[in-house]
C-alpha atoms as a PDB file:
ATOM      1  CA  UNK A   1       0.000   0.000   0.000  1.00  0.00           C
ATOM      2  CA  UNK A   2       1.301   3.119  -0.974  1.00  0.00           C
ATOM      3  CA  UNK A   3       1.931   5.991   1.781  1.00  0.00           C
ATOM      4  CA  UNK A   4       1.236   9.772   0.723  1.00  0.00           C
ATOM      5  CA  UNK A   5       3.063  12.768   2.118  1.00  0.00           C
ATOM      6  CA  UNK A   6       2.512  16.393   1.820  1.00  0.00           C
ATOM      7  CA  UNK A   7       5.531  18.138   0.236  1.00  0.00           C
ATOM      8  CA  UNK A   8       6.888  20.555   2.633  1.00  0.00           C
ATOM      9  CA  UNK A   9       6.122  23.885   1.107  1.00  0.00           C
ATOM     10  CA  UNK A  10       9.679  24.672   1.002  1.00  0.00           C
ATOM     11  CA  UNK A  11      10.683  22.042  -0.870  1.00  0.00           C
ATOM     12  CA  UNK A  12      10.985  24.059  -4.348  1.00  0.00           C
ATOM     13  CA  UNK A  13      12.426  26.861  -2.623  1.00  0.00           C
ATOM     14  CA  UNK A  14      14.850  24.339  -1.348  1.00  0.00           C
ATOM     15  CA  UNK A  15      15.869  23.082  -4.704  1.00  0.00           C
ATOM     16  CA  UNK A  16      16.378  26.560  -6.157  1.00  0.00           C
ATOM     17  CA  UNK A  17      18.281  27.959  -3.298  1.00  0.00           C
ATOM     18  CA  UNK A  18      20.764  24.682  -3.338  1.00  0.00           C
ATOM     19  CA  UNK A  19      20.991  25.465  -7.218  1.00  0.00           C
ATOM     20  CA  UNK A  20      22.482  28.801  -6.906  1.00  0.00           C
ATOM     21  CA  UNK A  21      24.614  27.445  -4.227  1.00  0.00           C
ATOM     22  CA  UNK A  22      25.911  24.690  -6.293  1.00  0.00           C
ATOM     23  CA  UNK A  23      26.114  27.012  -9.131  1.00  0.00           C
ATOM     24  CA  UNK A  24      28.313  29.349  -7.480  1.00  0.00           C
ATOM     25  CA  UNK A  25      30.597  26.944  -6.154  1.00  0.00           C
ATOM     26  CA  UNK A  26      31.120  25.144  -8.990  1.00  0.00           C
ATOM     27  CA  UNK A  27      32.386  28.603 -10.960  1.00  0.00           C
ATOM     28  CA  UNK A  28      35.107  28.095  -8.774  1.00  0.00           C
ATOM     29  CA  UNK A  29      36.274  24.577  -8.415  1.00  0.00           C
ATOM     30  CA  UNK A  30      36.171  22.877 -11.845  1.00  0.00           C
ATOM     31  CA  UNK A  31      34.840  19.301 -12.427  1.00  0.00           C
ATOM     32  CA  UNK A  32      33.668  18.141  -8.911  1.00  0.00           C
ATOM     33  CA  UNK A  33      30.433  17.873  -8.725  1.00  0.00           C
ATOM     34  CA  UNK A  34      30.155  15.124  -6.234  1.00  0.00           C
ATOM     35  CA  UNK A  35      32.581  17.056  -3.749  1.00  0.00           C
ATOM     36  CA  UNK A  36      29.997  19.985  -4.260  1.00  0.00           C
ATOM     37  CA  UNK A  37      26.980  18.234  -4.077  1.00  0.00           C
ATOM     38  CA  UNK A  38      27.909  15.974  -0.569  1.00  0.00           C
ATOM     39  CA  UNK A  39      28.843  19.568   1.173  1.00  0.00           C
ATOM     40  CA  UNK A  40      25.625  21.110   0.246  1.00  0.00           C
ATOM     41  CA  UNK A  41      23.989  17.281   1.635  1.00  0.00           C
ATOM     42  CA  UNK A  42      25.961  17.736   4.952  1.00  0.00           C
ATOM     43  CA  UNK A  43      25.027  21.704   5.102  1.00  0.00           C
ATOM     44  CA  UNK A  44      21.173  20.922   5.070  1.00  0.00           C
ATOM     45  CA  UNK A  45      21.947  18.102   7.392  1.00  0.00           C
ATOM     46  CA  UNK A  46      23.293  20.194  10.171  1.00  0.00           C
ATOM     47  CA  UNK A  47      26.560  18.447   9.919  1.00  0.00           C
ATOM     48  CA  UNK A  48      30.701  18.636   9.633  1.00  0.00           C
ATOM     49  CA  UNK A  49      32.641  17.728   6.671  1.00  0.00           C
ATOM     50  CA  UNK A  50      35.871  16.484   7.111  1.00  0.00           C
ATOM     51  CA  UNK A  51      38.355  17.072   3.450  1.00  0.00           C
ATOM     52  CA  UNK A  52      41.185  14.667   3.222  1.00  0.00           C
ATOM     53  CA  UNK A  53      43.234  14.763   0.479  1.00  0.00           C
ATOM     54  CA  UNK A  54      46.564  15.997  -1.025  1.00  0.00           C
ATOM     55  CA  UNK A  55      47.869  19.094  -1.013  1.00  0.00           C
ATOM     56  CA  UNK A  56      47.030  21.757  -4.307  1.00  0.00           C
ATOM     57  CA  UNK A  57      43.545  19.997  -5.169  1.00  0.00           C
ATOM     58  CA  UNK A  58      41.633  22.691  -3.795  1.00  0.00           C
ATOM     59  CA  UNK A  59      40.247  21.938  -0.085  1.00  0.00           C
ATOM     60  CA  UNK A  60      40.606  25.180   1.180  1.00  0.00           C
ATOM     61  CA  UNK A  61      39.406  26.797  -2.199  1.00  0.00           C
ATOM     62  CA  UNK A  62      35.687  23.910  -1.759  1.00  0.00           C
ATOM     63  CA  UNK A  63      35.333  25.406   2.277  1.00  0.00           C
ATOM     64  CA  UNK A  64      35.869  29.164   1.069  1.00  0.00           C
ATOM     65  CA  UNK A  65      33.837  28.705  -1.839  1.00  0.00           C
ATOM     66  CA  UNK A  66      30.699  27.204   0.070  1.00  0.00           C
ATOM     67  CA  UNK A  67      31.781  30.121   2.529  1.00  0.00           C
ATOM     68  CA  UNK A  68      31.451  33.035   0.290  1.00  0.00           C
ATOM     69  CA  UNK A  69      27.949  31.941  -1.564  1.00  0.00           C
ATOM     70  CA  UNK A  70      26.025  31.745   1.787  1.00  0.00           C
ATOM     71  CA  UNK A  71      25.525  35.609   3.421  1.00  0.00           C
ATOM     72  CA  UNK A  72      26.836  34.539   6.985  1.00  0.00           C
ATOM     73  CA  UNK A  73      29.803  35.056   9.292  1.00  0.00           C
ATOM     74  CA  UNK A  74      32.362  32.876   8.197  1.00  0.00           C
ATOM     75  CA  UNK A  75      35.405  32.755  10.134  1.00  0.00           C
ATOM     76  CA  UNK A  76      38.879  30.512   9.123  1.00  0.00           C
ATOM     77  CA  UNK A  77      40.959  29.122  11.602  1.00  0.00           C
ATOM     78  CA  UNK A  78      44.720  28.233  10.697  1.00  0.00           C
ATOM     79  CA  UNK A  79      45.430  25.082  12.664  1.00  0.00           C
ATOM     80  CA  UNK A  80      49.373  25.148  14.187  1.00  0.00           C
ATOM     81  CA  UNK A  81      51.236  23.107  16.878  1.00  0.00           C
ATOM     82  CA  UNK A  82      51.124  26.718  18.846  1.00  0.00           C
ATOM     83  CA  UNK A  83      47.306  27.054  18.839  1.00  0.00           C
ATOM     84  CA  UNK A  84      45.447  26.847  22.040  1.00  0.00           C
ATOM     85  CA  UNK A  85      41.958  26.087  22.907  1.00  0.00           C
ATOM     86  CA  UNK A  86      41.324  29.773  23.627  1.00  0.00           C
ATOM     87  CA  UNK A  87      42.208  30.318  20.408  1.00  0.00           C
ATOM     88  CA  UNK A  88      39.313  28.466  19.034  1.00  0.00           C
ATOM     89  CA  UNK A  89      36.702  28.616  21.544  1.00  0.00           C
ATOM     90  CA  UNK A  90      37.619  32.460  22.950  1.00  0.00           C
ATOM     91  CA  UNK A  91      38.600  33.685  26.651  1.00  0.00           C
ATOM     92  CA  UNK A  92      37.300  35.457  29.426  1.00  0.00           C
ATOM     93  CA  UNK A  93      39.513  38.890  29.724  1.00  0.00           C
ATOM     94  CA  UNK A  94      39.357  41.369  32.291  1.00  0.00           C
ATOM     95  CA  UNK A  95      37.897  44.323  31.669  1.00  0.00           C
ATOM     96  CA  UNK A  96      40.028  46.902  33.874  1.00  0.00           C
ATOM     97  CA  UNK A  97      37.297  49.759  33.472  1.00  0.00           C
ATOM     98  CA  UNK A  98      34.051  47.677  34.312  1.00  0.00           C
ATOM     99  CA  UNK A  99      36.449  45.348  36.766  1.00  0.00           C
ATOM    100  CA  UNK A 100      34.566  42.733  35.280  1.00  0.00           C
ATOM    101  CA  UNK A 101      35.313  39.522  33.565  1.00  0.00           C
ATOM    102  CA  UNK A 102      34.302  40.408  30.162  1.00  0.00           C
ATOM    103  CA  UNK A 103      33.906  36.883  27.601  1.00  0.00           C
ATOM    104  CA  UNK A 104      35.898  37.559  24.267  1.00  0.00           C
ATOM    105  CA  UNK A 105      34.201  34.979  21.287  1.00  0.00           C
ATOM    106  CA  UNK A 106      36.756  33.256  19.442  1.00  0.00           C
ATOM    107  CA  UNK A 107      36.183  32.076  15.738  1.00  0.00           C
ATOM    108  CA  UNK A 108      34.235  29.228  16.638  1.00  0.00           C
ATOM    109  CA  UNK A 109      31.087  31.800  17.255  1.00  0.00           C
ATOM    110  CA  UNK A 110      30.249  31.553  13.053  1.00  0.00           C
ATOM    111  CA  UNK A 111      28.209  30.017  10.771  1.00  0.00           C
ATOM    112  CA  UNK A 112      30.746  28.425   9.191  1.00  0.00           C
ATOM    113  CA  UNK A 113      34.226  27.526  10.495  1.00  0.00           C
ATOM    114  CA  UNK A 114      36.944  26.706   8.024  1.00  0.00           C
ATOM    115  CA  UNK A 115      39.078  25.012   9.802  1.00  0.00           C
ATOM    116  CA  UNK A 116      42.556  24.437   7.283  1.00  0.00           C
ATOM    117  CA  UNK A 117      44.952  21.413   8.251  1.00  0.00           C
ATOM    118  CA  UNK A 118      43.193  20.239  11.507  1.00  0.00           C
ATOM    119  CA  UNK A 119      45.850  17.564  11.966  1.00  0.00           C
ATOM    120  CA  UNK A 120      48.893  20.402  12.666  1.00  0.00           C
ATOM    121  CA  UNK A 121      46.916  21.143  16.128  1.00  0.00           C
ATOM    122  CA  UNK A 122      47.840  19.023  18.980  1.00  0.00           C
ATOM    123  CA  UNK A 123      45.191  16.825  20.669  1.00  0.00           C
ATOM    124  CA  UNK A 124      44.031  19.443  23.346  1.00  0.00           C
ATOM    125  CA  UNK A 125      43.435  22.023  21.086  1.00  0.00           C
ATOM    126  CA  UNK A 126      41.409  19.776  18.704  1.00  0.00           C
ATOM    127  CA  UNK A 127      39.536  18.516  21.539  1.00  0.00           C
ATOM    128  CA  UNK A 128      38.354  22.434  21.761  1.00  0.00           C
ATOM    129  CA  UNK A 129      35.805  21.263  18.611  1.00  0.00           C
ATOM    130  CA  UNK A 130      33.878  18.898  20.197  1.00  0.00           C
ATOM    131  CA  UNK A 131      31.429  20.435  22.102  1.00  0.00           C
ATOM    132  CA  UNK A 132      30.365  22.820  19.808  1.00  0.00           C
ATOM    133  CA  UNK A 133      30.216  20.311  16.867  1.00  0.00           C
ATOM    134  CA  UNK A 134      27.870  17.801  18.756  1.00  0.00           C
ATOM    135  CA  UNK A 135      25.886  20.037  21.072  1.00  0.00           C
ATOM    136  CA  UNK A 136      26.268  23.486  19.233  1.00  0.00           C
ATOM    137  CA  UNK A 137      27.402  25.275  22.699  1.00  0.00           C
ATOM    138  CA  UNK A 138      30.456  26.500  23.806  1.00  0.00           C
ATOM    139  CA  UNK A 139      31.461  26.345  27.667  1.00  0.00           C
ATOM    140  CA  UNK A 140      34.537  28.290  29.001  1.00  0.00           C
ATOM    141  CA  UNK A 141      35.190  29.339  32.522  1.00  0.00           C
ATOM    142  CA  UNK A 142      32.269  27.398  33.886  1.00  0.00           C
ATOM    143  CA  UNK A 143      29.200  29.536  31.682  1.00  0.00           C
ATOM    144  CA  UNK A 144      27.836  27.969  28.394  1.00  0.00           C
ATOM    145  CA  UNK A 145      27.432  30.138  25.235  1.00  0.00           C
ATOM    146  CA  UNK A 146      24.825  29.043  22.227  1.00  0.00           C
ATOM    147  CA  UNK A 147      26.192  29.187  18.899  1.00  0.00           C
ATOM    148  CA  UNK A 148      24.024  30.311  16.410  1.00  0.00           C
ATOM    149  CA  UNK A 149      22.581  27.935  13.839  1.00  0.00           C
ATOM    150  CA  UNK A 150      23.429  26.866  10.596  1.00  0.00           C
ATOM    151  CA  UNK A 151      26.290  25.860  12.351  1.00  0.00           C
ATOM    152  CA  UNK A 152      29.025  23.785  10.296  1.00  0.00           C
ATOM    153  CA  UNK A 153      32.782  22.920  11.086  1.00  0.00           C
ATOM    154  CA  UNK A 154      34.738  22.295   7.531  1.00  0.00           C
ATOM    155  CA  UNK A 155      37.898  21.038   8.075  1.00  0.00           C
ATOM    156  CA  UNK A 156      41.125  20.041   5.597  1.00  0.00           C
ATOM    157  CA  UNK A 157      43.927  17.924   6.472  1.00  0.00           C
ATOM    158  CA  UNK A 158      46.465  15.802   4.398  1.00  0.00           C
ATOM    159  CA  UNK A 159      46.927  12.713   4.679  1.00  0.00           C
ATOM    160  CA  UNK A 160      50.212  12.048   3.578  1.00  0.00           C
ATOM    161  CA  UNK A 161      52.442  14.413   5.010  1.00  0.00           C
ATOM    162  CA  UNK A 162      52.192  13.651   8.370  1.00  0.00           C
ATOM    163  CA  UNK A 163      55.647  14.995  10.331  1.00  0.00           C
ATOM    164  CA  UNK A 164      54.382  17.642  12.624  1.00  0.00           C
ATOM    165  CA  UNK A 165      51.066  16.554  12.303  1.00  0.00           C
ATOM    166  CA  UNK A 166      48.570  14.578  15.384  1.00  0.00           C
ATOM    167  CA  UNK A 167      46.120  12.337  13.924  1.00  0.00           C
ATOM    168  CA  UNK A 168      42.439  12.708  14.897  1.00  0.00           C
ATOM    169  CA  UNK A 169      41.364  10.709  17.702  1.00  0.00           C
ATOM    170  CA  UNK A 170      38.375   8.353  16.827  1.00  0.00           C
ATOM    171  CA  UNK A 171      35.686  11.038  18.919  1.00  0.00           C
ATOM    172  CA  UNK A 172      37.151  13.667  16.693  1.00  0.00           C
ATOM    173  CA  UNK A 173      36.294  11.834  13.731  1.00  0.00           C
ATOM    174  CA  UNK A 174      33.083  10.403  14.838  1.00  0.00           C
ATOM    175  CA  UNK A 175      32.036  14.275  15.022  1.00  0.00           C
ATOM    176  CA  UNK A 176      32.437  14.863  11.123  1.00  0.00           C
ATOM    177  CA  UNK A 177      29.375  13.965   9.440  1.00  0.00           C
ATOM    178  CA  UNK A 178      30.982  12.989   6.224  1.00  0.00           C
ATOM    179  CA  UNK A 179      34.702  12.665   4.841  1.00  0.00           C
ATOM    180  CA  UNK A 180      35.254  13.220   1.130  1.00  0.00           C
ATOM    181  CA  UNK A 181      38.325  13.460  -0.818  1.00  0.00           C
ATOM    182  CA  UNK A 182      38.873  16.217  -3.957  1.00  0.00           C
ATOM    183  CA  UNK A 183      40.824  13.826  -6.276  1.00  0.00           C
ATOM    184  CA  UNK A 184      42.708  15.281  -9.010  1.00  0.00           C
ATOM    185  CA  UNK A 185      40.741  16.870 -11.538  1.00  0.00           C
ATOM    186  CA  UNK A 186      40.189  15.302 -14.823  1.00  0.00           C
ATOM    187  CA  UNK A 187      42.443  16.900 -17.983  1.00  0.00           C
ATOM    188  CA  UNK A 188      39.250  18.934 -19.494  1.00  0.00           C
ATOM    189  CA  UNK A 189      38.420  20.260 -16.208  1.00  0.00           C
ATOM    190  CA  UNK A 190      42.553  21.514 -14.930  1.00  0.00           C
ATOM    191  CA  UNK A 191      42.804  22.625 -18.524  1.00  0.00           C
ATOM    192  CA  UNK A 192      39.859  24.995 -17.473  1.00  0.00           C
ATOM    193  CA  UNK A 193      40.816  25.828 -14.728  1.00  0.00           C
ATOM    194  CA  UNK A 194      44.182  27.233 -15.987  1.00  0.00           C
ATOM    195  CA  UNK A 195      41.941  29.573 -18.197  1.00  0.00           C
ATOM    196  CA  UNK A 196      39.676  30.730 -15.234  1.00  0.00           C
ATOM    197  CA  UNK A 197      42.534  30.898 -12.468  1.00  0.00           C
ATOM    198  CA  UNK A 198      45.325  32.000 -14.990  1.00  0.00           C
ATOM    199  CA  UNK A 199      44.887  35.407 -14.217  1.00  0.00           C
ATOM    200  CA  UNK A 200      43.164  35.846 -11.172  1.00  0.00           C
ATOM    201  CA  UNK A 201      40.975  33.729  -8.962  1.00  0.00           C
ATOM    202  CA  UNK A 202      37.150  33.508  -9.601  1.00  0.00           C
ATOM    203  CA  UNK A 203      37.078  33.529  -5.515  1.00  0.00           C
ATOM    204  CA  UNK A 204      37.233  37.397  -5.435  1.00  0.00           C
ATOM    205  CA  UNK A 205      34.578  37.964  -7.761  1.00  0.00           C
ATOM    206  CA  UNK A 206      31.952  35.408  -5.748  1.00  0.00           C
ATOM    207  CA  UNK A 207      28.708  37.269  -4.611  1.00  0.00           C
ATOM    208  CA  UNK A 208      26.429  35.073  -1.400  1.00  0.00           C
ATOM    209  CA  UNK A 209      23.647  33.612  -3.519  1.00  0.00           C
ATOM    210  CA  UNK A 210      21.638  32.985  -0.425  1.00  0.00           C
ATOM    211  CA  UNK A 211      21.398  34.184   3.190  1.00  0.00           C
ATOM    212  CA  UNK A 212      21.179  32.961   6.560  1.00  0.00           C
ATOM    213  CA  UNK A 213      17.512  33.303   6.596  1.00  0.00           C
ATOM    214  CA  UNK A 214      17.212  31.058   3.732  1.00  0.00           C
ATOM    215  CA  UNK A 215      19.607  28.214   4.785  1.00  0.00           C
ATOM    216  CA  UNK A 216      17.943  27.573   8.188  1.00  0.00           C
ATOM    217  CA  UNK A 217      14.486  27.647   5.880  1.00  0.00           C
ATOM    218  CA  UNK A 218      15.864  24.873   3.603  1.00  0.00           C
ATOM    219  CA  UNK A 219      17.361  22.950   7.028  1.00  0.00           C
ATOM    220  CA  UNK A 220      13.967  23.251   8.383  1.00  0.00           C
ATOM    221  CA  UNK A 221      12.549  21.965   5.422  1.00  0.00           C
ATOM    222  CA  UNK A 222      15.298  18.790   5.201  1.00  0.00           C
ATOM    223  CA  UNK A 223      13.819  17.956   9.342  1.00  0.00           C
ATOM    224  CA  UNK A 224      10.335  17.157   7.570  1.00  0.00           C
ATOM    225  CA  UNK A 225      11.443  15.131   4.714  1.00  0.00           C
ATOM    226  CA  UNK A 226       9.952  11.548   5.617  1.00  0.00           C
ATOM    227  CA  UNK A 227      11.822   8.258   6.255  1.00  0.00           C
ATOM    228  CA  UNK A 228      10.092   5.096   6.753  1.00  0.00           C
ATOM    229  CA  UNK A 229      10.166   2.448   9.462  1.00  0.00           C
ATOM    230  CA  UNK A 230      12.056  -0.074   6.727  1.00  0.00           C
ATOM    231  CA  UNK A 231      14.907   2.622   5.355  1.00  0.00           C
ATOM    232  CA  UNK A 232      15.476   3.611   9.012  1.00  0.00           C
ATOM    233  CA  UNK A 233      15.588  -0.231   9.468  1.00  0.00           C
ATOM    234  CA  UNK A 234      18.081  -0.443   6.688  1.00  0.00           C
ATOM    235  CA  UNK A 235      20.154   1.977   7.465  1.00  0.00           C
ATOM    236  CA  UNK A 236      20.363   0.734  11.206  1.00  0.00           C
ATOM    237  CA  UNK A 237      21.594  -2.571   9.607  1.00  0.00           C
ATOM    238  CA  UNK A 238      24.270  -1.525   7.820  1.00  0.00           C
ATOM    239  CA  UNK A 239      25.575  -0.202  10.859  1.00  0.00           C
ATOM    240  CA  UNK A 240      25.190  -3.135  12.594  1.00  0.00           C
ATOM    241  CA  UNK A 241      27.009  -5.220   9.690  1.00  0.00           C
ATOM    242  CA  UNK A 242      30.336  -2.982  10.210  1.00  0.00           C
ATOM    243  CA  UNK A 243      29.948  -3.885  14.081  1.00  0.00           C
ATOM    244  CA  UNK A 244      29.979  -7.637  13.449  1.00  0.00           C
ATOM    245  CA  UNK A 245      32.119  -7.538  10.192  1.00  0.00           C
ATOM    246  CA  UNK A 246      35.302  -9.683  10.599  1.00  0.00           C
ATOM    247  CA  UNK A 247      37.189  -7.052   8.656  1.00  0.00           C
ATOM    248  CA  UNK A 248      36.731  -4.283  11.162  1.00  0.00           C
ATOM    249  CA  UNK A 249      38.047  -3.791  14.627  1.00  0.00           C
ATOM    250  CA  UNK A 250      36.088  -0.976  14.873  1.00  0.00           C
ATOM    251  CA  UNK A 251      32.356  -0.748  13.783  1.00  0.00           C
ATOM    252  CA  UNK A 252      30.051   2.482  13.419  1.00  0.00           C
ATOM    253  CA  UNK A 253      29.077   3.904  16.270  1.00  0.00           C
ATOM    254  CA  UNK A 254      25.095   5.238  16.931  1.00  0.00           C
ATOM    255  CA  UNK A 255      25.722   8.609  15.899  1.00  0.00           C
ATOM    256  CA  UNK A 256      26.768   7.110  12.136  1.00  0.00           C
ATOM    257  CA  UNK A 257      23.325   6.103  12.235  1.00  0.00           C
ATOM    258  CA  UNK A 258      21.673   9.290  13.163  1.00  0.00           C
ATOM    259  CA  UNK A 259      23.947  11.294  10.763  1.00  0.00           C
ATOM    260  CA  UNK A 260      23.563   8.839   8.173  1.00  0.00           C
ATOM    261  CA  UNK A 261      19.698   9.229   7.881  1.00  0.00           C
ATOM    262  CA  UNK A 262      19.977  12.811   8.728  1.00  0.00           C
ATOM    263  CA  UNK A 263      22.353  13.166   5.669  1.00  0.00           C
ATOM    264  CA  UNK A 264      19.778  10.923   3.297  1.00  0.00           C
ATOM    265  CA  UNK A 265      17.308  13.039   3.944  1.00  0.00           C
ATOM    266  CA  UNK A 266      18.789  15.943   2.710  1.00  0.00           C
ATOM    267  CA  UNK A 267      20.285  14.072  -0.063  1.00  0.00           C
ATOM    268  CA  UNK A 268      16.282  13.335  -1.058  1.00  0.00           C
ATOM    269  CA  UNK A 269      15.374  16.457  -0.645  1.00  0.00           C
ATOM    270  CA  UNK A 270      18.162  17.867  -2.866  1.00  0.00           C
ATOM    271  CA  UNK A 271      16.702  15.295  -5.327  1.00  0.00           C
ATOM    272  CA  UNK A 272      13.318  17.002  -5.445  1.00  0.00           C
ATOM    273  CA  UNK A 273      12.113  14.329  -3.106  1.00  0.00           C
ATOM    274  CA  UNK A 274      10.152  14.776   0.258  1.00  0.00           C
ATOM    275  CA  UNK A 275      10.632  11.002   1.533  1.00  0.00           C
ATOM    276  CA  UNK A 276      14.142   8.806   1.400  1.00  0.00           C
ATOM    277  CA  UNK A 277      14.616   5.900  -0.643  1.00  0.00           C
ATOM    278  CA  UNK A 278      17.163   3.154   0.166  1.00  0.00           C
ATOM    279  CA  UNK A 279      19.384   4.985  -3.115  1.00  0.00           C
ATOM    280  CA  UNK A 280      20.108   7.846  -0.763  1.00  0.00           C
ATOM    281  CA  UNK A 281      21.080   5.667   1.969  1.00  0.00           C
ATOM    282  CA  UNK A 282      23.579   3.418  -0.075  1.00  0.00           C
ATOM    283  CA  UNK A 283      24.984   6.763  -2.089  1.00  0.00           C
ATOM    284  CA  UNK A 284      26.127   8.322   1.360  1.00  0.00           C
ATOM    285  CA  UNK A 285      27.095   4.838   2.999  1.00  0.00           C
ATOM    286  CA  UNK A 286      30.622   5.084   2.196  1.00  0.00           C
ATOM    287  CA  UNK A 287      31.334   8.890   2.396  1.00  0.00           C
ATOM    288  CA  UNK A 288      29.507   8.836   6.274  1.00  0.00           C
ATOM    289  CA  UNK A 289      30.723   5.562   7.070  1.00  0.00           C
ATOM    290  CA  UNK A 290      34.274   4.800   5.858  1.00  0.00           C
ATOM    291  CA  UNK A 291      36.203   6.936   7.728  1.00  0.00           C
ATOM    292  CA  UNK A 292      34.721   6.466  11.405  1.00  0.00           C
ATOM    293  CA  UNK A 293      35.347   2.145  10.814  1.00  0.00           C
ATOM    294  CA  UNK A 294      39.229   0.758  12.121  1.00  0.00           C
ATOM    295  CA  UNK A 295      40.287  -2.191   9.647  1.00  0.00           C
ATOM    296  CA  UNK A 296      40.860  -5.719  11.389  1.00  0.00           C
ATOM    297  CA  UNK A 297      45.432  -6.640  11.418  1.00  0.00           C
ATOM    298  CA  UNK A 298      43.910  -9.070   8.828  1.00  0.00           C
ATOM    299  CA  UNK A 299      42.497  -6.453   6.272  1.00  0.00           C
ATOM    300  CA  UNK A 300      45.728  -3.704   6.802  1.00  0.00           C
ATOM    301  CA  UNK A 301      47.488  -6.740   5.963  1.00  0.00           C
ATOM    302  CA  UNK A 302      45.636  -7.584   2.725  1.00  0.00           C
ATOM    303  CA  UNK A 303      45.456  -3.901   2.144  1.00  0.00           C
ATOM    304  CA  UNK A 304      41.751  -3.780   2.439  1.00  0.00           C
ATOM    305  CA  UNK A 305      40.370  -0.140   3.034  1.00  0.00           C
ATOM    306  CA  UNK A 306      37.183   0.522   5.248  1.00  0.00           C
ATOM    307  CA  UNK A 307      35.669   2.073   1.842  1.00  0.00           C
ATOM    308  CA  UNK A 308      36.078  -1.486   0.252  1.00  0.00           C
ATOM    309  CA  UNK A 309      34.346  -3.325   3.558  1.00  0.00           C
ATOM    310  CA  UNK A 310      31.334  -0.842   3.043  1.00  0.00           C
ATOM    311  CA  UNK A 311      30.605  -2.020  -0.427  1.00  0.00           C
ATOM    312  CA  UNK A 312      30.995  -4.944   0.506  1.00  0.00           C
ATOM    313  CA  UNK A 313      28.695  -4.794   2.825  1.00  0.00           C
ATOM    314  CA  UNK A 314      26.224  -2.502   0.233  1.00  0.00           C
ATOM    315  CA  UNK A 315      26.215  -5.855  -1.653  1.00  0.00           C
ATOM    316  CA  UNK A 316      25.492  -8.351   1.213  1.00  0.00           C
ATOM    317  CA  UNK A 317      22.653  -6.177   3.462  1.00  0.00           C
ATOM    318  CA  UNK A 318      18.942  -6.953   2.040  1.00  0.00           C
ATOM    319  CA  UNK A 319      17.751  -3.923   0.584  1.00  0.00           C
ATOM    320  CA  UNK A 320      14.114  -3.015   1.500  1.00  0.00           C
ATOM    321  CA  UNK A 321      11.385  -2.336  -1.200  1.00  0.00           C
ATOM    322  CA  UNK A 322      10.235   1.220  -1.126  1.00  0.00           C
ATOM    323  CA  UNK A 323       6.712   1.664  -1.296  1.00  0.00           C
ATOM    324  CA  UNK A 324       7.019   5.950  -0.209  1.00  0.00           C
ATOM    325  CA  UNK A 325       5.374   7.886  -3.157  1.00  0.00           C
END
């Protein structure tokens, strides 16, 4: 039997708006459009995106880009060995005219943080994040501060330079909502981009194509995009399967789950769609999944990556009929 929804009134809106988003981005960094179209999913889905990849294939440029088309405070942190939690989160200074303590907001109090080569921070100072990117709030000296919402941490690191660096702790990465990697562009594409960026970069020249208003409309909108009892029953499986898979040492923890329904439904609504199907579920598997799983001694040894074990999985977990319309 078929199940009818009403289509959130915002749901058009929410198409156009992400257009113009994608649109703008994407006059900026050439030829990837899944990069592009997985931030905008983890935007409307309230969550973090974690960029891993090597250096020059535009990381920074995706986060600034995304940055400059939405009409909010954007602030960009520059992650060092020398940074401090205070630098992040902000201090309490005294104020020698009131004789008061007086609270100074650090760069975490944004829309959007940028946060560019996480990994050069040492652990405390990374461990300044995670408050704010699971319960939105900032607490220093004892009093608690609300950040405002959208609120979305974008961070870059490289993988494969890794002297000076601290990798992320497993609750760091848990945190990120979704890793994705640039990839080098295709010939076409860098060709260009060597006509666009030759002479100056198309990031000066990018106007916001939608404001702050708008973005917690369209996140609003995403919240009442419906999932039935079987997808949420799917997803909750796959989950399970990296928890019992011989390959991992580490399975998915319960906040994969959450962020990996809250991410398909804004992947169906970006689709036009006001309910998930099991598609959106098994398109975002891998890019919410992979990188919070720890391969088995076995699997390092036969060079088997968590992304692989996923699929794997995709293949193996029955896939429920979907009878939404």
């Amino acid at each position: 039997m078929a199940v009818t929804h009403d289509v959130p009134p915002q749901l058009d809106e929410l198409v156009s708006t992400a257009h113009r988003i994608r649109q703008a981005i994407e006059s900026v960094i050439e030829g990837k459009s899944d990069a592009v179209r997985l931030t905008l999913t983890v935007l409307l889905a309230e969550g973090h995106l974690l960029i891993e990849d090597v250096p020059g294939v535009g990381k920074t440029m995706l986060a600034k880009a995304l940055a400059r088309s939405i009409d909010c405070p954007v602030r960009r942190v520059q992650f060092t060995p020398d940074l401090l939690p205070s630098d992040i989160t902000g201090v309490s200074a005294y104020n020698q005219q009131t004789r008061e303590f007086e609270f100074k907001p650090g760069p975490v109090f944004a829309n959007i943080v940028v946060g560019d080569e996480i990994n050069r921070a040492s652990p405390k100072t990374q461990s300044a994040l995670l408050e704010c990117m699971e319960e939105h709030q900032v607490t220093v000296d004892g009093v608690t501060y609300k950040l405002d919402s959208p609120f979305m941490v974008m961070a870059t690191q490289n993988p494969i330079e890794m002297e000076g660096t601290y990798p992320l702790p497993e609750a760091q990465r848990d945190r990120f909502s979704v890793r994705i990697a640039m990839g080098y562009p295709e010939p076409t594409a860098e060709l260009e981009m060597l006509d666009v960026h030759g002479s100056a970069s198309p990031l000066d020249k990018l106007e916001p194509v939608a404001t702050t208003a708008e973005v917690r409309a369209l996140i609003e909108a995403v919240r009442g995009v419906y999932v039935s009892q079987a997808v949420k029953k799917y997803a909750i499986d796959l989950v399970v399967a990296t928890r019992h898979s011989p390959d991992l040492r580490l399975g998915a923890s319960p906040r994969s789950t959450l962020q990996l329904v809250r991410a398909a439904r804004a992947h169906a609504a970006l689709a036009g769609r006001d309910y998930v199907i099991p598609d959106d579920v098994q398109d975002l598997a891998v890019p919410v999944l992979a990188h919070r799983l720890l391969p088995s001694i076995e699997a390092q040894g036969q060079r088997r990556l968590p992304e692989q074990v996923v699929t794997d999985l995709l293949r193996r977990v029955p896939v429920p009929e979907s009878r939404a319309s």
